[in-house]
C-alpha atoms as a PDB file:
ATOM      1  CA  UNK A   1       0.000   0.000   0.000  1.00  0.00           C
ATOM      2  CA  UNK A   2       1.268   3.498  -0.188  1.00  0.00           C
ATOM      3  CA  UNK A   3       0.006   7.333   0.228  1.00  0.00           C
ATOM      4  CA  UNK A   4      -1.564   8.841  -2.502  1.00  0.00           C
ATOM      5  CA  UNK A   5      -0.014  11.738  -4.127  1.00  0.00           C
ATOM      6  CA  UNK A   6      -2.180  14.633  -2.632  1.00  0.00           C
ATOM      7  CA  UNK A   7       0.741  17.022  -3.270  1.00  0.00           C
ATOM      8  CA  UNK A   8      -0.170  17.503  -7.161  1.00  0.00           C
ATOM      9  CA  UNK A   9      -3.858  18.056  -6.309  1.00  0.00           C
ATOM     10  CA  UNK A  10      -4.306  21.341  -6.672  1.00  0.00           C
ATOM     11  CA  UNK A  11      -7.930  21.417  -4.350  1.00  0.00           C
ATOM     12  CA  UNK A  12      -5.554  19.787  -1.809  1.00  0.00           C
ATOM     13  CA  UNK A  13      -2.805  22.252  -2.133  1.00  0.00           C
ATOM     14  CA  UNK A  14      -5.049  25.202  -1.908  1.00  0.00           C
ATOM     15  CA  UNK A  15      -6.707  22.931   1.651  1.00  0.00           C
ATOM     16  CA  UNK A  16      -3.189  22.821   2.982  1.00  0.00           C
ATOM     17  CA  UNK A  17      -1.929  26.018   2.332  1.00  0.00           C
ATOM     18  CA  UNK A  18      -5.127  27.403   3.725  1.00  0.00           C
ATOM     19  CA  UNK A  19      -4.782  24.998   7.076  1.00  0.00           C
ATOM     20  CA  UNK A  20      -1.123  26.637   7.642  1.00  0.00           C
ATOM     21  CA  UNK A  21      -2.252  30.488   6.741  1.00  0.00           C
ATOM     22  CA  UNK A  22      -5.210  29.659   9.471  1.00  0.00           C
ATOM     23  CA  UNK A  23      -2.727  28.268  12.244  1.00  0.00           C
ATOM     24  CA  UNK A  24      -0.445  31.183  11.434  1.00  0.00           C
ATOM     25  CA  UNK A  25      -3.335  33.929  11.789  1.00  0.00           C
ATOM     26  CA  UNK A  26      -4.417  32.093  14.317  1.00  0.00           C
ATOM     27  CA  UNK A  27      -1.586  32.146  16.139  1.00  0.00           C
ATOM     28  CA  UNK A  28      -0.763  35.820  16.143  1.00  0.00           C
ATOM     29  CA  UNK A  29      -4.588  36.780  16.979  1.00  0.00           C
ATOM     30  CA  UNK A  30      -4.070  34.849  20.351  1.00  0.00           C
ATOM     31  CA  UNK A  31      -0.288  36.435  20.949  1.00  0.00           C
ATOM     32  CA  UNK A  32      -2.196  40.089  20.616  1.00  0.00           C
ATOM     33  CA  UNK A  33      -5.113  38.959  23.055  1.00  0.00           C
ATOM     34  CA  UNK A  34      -2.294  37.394  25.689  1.00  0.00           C
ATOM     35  CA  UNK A  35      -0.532  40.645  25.105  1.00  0.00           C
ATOM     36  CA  UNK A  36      -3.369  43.182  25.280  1.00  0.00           C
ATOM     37  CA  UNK A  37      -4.450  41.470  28.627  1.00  0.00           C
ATOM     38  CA  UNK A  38      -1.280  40.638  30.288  1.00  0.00           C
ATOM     39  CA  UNK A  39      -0.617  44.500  29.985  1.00  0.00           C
ATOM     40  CA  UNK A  40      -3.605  45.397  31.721  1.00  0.00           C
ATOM     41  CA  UNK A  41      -2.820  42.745  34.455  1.00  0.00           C
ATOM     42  CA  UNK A  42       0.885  44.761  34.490  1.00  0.00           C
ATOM     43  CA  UNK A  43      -1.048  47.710  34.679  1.00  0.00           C
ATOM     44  CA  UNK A  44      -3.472  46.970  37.660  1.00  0.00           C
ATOM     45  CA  UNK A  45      -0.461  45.496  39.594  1.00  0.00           C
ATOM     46  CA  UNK A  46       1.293  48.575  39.528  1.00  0.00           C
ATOM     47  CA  UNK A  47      -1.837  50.645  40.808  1.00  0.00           C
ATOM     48  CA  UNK A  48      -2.457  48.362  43.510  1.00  0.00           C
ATOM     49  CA  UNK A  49       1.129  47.910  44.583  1.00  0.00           C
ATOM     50  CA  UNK A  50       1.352  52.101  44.837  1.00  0.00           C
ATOM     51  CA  UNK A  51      -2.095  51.653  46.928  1.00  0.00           C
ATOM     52  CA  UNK A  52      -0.917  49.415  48.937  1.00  0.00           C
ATOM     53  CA  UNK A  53       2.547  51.433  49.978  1.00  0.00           C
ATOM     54  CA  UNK A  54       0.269  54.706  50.120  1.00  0.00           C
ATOM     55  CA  UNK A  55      -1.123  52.474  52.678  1.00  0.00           C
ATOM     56  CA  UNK A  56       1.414  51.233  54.719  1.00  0.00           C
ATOM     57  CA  UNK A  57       3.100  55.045  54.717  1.00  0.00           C
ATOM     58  CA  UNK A  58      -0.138  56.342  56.094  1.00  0.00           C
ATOM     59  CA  UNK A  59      -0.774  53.403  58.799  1.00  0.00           C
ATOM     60  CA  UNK A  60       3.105  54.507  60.022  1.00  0.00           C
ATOM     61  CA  UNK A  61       2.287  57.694  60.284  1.00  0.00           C
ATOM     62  CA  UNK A  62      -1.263  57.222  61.848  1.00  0.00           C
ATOM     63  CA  UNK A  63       1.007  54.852  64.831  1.00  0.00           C
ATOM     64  CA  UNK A  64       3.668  56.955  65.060  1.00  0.00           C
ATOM     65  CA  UNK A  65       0.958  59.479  66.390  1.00  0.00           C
ATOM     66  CA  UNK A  66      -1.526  58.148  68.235  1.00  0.00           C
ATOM     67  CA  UNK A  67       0.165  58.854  71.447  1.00  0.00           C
ATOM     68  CA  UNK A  68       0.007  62.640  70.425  1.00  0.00           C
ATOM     69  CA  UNK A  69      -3.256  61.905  69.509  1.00  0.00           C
ATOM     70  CA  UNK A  70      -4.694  60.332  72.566  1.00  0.00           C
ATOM     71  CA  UNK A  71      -3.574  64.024  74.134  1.00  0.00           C
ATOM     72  CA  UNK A  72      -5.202  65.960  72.196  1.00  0.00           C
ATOM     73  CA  UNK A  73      -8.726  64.087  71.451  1.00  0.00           C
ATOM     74  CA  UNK A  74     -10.996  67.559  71.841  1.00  0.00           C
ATOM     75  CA  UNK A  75      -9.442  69.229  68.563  1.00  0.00           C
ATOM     76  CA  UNK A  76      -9.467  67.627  65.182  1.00  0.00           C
ATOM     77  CA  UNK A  77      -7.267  66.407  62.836  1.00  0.00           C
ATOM     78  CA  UNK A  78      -5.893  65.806  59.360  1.00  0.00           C
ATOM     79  CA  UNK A  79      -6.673  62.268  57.910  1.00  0.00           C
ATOM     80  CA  UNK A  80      -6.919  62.252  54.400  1.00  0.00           C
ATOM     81  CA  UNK A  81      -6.246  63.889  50.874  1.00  0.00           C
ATOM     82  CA  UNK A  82      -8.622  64.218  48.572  1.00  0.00           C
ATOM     83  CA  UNK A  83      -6.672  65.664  45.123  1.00  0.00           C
ATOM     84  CA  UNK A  84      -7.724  66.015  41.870  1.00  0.00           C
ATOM     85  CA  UNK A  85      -6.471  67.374  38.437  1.00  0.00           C
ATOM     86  CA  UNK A  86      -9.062  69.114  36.735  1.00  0.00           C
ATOM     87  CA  UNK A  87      -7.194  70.412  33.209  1.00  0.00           C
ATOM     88  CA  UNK A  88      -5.708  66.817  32.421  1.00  0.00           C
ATOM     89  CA  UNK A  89      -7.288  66.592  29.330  1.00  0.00           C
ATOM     90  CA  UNK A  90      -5.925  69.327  27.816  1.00  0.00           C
ATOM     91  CA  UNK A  91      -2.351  67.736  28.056  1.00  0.00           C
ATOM     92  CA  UNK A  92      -3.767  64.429  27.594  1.00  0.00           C
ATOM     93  CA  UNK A  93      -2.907  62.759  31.091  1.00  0.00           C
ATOM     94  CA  UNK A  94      -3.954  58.986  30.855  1.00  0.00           C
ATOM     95  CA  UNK A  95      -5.469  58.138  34.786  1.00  0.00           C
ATOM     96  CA  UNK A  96      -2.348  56.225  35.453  1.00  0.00           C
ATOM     97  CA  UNK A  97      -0.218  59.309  34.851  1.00  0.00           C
ATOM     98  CA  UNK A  98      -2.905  61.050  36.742  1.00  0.00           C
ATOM     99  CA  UNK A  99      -3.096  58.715  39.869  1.00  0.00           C
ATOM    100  CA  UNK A 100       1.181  58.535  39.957  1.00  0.00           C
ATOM    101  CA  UNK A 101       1.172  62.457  40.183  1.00  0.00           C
ATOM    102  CA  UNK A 102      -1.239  62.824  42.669  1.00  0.00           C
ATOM    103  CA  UNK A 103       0.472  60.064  44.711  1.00  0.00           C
ATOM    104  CA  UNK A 104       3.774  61.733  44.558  1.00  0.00           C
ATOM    105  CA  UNK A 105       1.861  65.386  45.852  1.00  0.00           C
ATOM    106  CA  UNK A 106      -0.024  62.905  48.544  1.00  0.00           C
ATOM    107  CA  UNK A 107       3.578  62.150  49.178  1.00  0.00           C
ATOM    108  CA  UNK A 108       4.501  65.528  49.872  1.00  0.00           C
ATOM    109  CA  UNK A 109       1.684  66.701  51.942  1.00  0.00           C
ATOM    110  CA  UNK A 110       1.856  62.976  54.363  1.00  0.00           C
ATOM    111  CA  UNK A 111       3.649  65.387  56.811  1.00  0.00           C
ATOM    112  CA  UNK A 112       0.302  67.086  57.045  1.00  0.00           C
ATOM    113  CA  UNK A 113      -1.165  64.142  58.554  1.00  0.00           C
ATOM    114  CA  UNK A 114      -2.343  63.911  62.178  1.00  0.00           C
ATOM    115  CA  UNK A 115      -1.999  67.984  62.185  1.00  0.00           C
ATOM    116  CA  UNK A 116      -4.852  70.018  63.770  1.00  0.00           C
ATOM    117  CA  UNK A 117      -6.960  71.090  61.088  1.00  0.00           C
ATOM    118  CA  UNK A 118      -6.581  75.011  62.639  1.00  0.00           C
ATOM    119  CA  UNK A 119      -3.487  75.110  62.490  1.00  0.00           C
ATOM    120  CA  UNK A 120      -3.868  73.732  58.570  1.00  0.00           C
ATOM    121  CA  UNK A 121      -6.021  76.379  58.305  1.00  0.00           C
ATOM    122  CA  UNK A 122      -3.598  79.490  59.658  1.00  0.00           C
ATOM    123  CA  UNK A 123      -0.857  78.297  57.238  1.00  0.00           C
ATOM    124  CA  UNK A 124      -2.861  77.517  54.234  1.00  0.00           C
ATOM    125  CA  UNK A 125      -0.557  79.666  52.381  1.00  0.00           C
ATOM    126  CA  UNK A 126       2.196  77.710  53.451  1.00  0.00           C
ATOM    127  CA  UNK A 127       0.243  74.481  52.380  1.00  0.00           C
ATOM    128  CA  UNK A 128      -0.375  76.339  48.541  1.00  0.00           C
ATOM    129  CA  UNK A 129       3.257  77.345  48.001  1.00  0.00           C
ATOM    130  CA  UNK A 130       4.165  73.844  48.783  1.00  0.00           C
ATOM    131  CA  UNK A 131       2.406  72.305  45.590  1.00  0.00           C
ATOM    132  CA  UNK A 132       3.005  75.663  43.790  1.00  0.00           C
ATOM    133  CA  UNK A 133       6.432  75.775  44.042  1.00  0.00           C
ATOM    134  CA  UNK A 134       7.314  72.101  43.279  1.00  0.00           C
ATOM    135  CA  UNK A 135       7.691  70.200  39.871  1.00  0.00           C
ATOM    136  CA  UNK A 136       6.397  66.630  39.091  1.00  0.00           C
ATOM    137  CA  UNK A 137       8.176  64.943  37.027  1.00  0.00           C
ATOM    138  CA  UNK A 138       6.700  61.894  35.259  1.00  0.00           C
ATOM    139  CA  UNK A 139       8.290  60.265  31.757  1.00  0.00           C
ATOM    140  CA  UNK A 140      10.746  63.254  31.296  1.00  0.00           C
ATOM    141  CA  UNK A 141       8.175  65.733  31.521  1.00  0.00           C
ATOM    142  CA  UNK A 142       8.104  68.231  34.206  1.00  0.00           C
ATOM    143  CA  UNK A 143       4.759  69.650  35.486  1.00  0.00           C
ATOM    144  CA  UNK A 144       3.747  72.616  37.387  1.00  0.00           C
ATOM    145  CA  UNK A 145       0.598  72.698  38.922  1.00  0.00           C
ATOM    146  CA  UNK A 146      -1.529  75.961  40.418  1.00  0.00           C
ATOM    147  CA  UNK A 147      -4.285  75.166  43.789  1.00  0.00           C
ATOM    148  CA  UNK A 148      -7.564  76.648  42.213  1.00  0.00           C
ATOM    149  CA  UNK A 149      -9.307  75.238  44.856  1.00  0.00           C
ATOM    150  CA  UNK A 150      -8.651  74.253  48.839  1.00  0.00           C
ATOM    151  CA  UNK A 151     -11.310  72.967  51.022  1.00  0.00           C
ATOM    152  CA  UNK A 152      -9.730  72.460  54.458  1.00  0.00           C
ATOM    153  CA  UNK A 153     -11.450  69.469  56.919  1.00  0.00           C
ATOM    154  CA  UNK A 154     -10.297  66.663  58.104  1.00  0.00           C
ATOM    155  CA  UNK A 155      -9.885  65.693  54.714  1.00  0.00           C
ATOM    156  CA  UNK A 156      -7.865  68.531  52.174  1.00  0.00           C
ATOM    157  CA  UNK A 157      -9.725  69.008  49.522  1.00  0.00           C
ATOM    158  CA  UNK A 158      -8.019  70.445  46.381  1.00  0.00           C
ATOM    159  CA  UNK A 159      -8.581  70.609  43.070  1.00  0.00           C
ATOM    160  CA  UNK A 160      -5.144  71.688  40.783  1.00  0.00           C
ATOM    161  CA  UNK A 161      -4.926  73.082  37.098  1.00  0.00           C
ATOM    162  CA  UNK A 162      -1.781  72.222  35.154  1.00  0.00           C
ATOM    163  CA  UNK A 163       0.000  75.499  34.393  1.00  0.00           C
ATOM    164  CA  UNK A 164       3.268  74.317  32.473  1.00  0.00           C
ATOM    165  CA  UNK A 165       4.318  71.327  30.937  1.00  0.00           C
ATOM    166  CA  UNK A 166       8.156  71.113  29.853  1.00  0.00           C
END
């Protein structure tokens, strides 16, 4: 017995060619789906690990001080931010970009934490100059940002416009 000659055929030729072009296509559709979602997975993994040390800095801070606290239980306190960017679609901030900047000014107002709010409230000023005055920098781009709007509580409030971009 021996194989037939499908080779020469040319319906068969046009069958085989068209099984390998399918496993080819195929194959790269699924290597775009794995890579589409595996950098979304990246993506979230990086958000939550930042949540997660936002966390951890604000639970040291919150021990650290709840001796001072425990003092001082009549007046209240600082205990959260609340920051938003209101102008980020003008320069076309993604809310990654967005969430990584206002972690790094959360970073630089944790200090603020566990303060009495009217004391907050004296040197407000102080508070504006600090996110005023600073840069951001986030893939080689430096931003400036201006407070157009400060709502002092126990949570700070603010909403910032983007002034510069370099």
């Amino acid at each position: 017995m021996r194989v037939p000659p499908y080779n020469r055929d040319p319906g068969w030729q046009r069958f085989f060619s068209g099984v390998v072009l399918g496993a080819i296509v195929g194959w790269l559709i699924f290597m775009l789906m794995y890579g589409v979602t595996l950098e979304k997975n990246i993506g979230d993994l990086i958000k939550y690990k930042e949540e997660v040390k936002s966390y951890k800095d604000r639970i040291h801070i919150l021990t650290e001080d709840n001796d001072k606290l425990k003092e001082e239980k009549d007046q209240l306190k600082i205990e959260d931010f609340k920051i938003s960017i209101i102008n980020h679609e003008t320069y076309m901030l993604n809310s990654f970009s967005r969430s990584s900047i206002v972690a790094r000014i959360t970073e630089d107002l944790n200090d603020q934490v566990s303060k009495d709010v009217a004391s907050i409230k004296d040197n407000r000023q102080l508070l504006i100059k600090v996110i005023e005055n600073k840069s951001y920098t986030l893939d080689d781009k430096r931003y400036y940002f201006e407070v157009d709007f400060l709502y002092i509580d126990t949570t700070i409030e603010m909403d910032l416009l983007i002034v510069k971009m370099e």
